[in-house]
PDB file of N, CA and C in Angstrom:
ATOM      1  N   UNK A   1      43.541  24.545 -27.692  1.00  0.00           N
ATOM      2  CA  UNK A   1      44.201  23.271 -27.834  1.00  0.00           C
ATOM      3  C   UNK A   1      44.403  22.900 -29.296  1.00  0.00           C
ATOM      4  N   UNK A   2      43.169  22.681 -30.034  1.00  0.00           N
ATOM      5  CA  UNK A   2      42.949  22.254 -31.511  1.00  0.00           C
ATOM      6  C   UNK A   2      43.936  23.390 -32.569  1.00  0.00           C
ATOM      7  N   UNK A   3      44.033  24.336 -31.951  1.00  0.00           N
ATOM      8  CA  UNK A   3      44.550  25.537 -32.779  1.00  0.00           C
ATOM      9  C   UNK A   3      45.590  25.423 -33.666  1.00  0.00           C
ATOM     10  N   UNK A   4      46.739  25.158 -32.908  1.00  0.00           N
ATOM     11  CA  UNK A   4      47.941  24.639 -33.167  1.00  0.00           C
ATOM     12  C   UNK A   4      48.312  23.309 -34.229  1.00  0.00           C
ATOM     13  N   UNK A   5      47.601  22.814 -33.926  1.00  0.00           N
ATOM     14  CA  UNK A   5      47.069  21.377 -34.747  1.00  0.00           C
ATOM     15  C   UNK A   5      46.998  21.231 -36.263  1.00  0.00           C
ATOM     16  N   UNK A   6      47.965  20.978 -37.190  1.00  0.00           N
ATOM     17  CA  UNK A   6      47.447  21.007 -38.486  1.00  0.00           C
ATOM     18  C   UNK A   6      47.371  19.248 -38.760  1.00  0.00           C
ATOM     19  N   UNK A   7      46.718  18.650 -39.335  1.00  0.00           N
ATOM     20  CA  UNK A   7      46.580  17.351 -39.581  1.00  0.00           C
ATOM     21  C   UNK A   7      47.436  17.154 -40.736  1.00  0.00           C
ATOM     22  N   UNK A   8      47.655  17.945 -41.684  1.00  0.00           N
ATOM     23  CA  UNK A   8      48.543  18.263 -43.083  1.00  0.00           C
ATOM     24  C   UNK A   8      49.881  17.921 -42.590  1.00  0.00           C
ATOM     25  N   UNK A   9      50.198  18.557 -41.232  1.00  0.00           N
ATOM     26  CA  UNK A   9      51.872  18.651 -40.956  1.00  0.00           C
ATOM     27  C   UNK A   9      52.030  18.038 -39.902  1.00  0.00           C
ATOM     28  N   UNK A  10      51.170  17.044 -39.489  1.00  0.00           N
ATOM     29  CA  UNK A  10      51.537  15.944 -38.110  1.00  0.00           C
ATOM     30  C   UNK A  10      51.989  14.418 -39.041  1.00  0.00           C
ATOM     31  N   UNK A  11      52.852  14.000 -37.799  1.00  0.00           N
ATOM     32  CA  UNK A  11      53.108  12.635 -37.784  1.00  0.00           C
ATOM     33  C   UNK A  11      52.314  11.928 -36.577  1.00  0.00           C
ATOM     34  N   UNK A  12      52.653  10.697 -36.715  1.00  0.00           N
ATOM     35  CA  UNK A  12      51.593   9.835 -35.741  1.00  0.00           C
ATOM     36  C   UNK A  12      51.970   9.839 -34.561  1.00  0.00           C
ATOM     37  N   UNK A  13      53.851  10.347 -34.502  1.00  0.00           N
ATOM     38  CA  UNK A  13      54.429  10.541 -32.914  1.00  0.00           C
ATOM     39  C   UNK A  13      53.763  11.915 -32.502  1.00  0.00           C
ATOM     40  N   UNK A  14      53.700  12.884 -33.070  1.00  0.00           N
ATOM     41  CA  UNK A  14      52.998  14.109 -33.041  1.00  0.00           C
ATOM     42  C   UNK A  14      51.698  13.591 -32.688  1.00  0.00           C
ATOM     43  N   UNK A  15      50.997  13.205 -33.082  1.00  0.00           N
ATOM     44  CA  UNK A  15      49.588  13.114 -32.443  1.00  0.00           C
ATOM     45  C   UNK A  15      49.392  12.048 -31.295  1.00  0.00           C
ATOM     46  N   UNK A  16      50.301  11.297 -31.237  1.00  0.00           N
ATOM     47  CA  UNK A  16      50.651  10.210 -29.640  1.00  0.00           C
ATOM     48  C   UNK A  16      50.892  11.415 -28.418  1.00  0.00           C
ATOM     49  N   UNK A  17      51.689  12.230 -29.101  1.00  0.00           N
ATOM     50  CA  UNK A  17      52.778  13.205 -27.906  1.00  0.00           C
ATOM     51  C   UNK A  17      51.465  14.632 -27.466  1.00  0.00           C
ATOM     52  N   UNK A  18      50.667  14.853 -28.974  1.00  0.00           N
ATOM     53  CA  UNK A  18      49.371  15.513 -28.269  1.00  0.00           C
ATOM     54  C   UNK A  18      48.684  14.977 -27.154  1.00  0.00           C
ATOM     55  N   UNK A  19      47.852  13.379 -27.941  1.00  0.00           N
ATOM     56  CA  UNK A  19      46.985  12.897 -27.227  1.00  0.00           C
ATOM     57  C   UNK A  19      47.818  12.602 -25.567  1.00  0.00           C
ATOM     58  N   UNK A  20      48.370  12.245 -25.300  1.00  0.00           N
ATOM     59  CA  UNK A  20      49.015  12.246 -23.892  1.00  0.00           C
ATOM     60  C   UNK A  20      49.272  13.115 -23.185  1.00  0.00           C
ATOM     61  N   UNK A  21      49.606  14.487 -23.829  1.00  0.00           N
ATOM     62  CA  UNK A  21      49.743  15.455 -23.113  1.00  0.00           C
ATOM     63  C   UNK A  21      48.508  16.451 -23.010  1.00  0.00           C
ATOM     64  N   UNK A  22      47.265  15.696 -23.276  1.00  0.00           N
ATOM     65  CA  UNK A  22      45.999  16.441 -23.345  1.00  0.00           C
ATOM     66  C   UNK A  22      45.520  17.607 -24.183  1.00  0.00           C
ATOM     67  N   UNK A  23      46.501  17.738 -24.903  1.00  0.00           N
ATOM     68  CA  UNK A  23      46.313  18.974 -25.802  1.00  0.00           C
ATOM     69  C   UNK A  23      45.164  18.488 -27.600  1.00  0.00           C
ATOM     70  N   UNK A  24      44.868  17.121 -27.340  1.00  0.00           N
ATOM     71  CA  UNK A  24      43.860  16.940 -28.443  1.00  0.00           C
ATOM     72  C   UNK A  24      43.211  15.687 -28.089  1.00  0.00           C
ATOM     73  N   UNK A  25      41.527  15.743 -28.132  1.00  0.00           N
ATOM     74  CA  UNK A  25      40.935  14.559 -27.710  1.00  0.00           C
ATOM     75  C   UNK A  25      41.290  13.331 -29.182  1.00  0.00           C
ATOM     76  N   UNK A  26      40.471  12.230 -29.215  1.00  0.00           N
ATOM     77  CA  UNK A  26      40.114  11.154 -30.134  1.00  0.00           C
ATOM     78  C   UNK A  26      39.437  12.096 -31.055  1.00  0.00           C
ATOM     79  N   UNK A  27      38.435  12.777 -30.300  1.00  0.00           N
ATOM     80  CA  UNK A  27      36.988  12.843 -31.320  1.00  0.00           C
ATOM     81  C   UNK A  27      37.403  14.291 -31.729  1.00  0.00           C
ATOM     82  N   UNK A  28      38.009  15.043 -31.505  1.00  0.00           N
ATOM     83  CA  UNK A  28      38.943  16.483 -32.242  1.00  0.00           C
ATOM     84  C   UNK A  28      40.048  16.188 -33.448  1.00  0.00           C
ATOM     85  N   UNK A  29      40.435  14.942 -32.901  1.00  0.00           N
ATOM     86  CA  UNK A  29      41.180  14.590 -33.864  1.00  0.00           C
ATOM     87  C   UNK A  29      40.668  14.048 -35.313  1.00  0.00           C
ATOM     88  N   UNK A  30      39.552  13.150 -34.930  1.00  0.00           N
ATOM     89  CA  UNK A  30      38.588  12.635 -35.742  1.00  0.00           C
ATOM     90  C   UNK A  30      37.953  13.356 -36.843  1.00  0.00           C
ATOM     91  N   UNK A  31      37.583  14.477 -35.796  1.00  0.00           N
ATOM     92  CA  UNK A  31      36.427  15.697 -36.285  1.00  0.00           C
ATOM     93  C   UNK A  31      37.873  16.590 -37.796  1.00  0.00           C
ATOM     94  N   UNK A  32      39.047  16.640 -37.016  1.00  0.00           N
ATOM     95  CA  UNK A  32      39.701  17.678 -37.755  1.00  0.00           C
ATOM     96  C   UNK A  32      40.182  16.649 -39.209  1.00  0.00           C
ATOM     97  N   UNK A  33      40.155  15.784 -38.874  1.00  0.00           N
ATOM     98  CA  UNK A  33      40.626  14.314 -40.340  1.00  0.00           C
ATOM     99  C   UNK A  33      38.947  14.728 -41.146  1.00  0.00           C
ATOM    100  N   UNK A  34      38.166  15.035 -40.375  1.00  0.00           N
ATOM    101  CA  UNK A  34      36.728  14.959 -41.306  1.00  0.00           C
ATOM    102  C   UNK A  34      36.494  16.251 -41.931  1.00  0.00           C
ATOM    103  N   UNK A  35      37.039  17.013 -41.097  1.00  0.00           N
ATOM    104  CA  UNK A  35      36.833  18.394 -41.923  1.00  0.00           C
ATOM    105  C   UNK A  35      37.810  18.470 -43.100  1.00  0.00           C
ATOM    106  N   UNK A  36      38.927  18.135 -42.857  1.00  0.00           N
ATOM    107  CA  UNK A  36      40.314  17.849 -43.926  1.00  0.00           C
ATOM    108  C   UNK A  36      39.554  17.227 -45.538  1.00  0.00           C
ATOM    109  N   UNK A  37      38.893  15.695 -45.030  1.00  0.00           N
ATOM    110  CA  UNK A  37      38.155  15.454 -46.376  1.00  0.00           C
ATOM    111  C   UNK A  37      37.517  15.904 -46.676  1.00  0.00           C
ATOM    112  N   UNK A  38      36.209  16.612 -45.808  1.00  0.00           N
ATOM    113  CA  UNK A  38      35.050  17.463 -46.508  1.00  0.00           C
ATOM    114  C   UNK A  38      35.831  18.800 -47.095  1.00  0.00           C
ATOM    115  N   UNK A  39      36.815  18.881 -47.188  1.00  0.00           N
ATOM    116  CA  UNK A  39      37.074  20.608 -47.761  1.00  0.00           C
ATOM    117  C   UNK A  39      37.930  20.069 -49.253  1.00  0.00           C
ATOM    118  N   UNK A  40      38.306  18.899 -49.453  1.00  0.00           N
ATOM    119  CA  UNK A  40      39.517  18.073 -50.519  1.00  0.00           C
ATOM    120  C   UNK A  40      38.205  17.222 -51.687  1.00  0.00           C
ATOM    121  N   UNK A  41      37.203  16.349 -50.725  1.00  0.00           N
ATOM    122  CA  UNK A  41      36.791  15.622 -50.930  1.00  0.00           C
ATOM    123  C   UNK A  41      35.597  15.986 -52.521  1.00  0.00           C
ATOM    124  N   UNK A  42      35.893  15.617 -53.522  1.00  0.00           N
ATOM    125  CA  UNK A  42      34.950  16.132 -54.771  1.00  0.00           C
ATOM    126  C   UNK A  42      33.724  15.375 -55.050  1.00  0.00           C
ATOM    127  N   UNK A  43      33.670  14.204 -54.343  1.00  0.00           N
ATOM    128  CA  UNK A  43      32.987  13.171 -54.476  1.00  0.00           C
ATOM    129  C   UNK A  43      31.612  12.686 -53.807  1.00  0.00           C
ATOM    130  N   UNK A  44      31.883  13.740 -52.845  1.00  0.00           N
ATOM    131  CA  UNK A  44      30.607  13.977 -51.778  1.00  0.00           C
ATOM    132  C   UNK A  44      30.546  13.029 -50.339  1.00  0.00           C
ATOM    133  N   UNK A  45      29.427  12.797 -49.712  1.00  0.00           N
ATOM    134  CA  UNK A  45      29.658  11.932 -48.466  1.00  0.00           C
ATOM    135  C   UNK A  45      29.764  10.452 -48.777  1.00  0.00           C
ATOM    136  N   UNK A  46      29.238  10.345 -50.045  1.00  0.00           N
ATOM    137  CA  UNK A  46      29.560   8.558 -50.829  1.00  0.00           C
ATOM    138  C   UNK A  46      30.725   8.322 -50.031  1.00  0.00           C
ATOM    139  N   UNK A  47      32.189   9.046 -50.301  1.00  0.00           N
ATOM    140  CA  UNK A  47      33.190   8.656 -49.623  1.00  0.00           C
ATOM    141  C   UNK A  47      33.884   8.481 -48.456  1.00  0.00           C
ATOM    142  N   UNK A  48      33.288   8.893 -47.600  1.00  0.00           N
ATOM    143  CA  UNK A  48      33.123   8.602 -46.564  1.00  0.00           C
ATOM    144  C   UNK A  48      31.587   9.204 -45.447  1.00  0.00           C
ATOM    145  N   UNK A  49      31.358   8.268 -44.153  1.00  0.00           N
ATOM    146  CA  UNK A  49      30.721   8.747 -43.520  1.00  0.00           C
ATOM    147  C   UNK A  49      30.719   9.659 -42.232  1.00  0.00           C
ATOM    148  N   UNK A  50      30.784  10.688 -42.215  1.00  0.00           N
ATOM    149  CA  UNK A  50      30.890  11.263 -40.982  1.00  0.00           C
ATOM    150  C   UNK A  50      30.279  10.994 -39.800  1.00  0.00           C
ATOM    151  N   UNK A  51      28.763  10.634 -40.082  1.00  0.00           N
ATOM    152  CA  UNK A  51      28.736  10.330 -38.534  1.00  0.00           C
ATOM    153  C   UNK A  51      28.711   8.977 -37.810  1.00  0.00           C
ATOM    154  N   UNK A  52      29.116   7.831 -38.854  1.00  0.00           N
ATOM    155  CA  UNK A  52      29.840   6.917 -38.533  1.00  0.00           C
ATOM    156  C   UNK A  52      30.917   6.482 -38.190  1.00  0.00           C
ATOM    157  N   UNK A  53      32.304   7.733 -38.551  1.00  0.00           N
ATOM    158  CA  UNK A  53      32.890   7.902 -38.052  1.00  0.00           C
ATOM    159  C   UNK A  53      33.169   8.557 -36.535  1.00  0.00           C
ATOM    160  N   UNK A  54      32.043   9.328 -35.983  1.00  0.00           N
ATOM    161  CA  UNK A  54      32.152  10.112 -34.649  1.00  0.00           C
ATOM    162  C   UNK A  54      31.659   9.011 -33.850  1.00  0.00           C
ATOM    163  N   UNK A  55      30.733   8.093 -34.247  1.00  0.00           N
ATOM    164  CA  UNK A  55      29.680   7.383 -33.304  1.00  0.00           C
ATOM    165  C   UNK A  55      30.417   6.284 -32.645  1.00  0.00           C
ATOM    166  N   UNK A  56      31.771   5.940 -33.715  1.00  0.00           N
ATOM    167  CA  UNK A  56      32.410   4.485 -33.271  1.00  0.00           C
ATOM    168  C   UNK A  56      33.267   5.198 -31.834  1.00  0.00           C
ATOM    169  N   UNK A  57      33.935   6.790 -31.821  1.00  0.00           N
ATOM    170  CA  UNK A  57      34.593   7.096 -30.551  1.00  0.00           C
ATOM    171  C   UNK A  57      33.269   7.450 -29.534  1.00  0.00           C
TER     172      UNK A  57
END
C-alpha cells in the first residue's frame, strides 16, 4: 500500500483519494511525514515530537 506513496510528490487531493480508497491509513501517513523530518531534520527531536504525534491518531 505505503509503497507507492511519496509524501515529497503528493498533494492533499492525492492523499484524500488514497485515504478513501484504503490504500493509506492516518497513522502511515503520519508515520511517513515523521520519517520525512527525521531524515531532513538537523535539529534533532527539539523539533518536533514523534510520539506525540502518533498518540493524538
Amino acid at each position: 500500500m505505503m509503497e507507492h506513496f511519496r509524501v515529497e510528490e503528493t498533494t492533499i487531493a492525492d492523499i484524500h483519494a488514497s485515504y478513501r480508497a484504503g490504500a493509506i491509513t492516518c497513522v502511515q501517513l503520519t508515520q511517513a511525514y515523521l520519517d520525512r523530518i527525521a531524515a531532513y531534520d538537523q535539529r534533532g527531536e527539539m523539533a518536533h515530537e514523534r510520539n506525540l504525534a502518533l498518540a493524538i491518531l
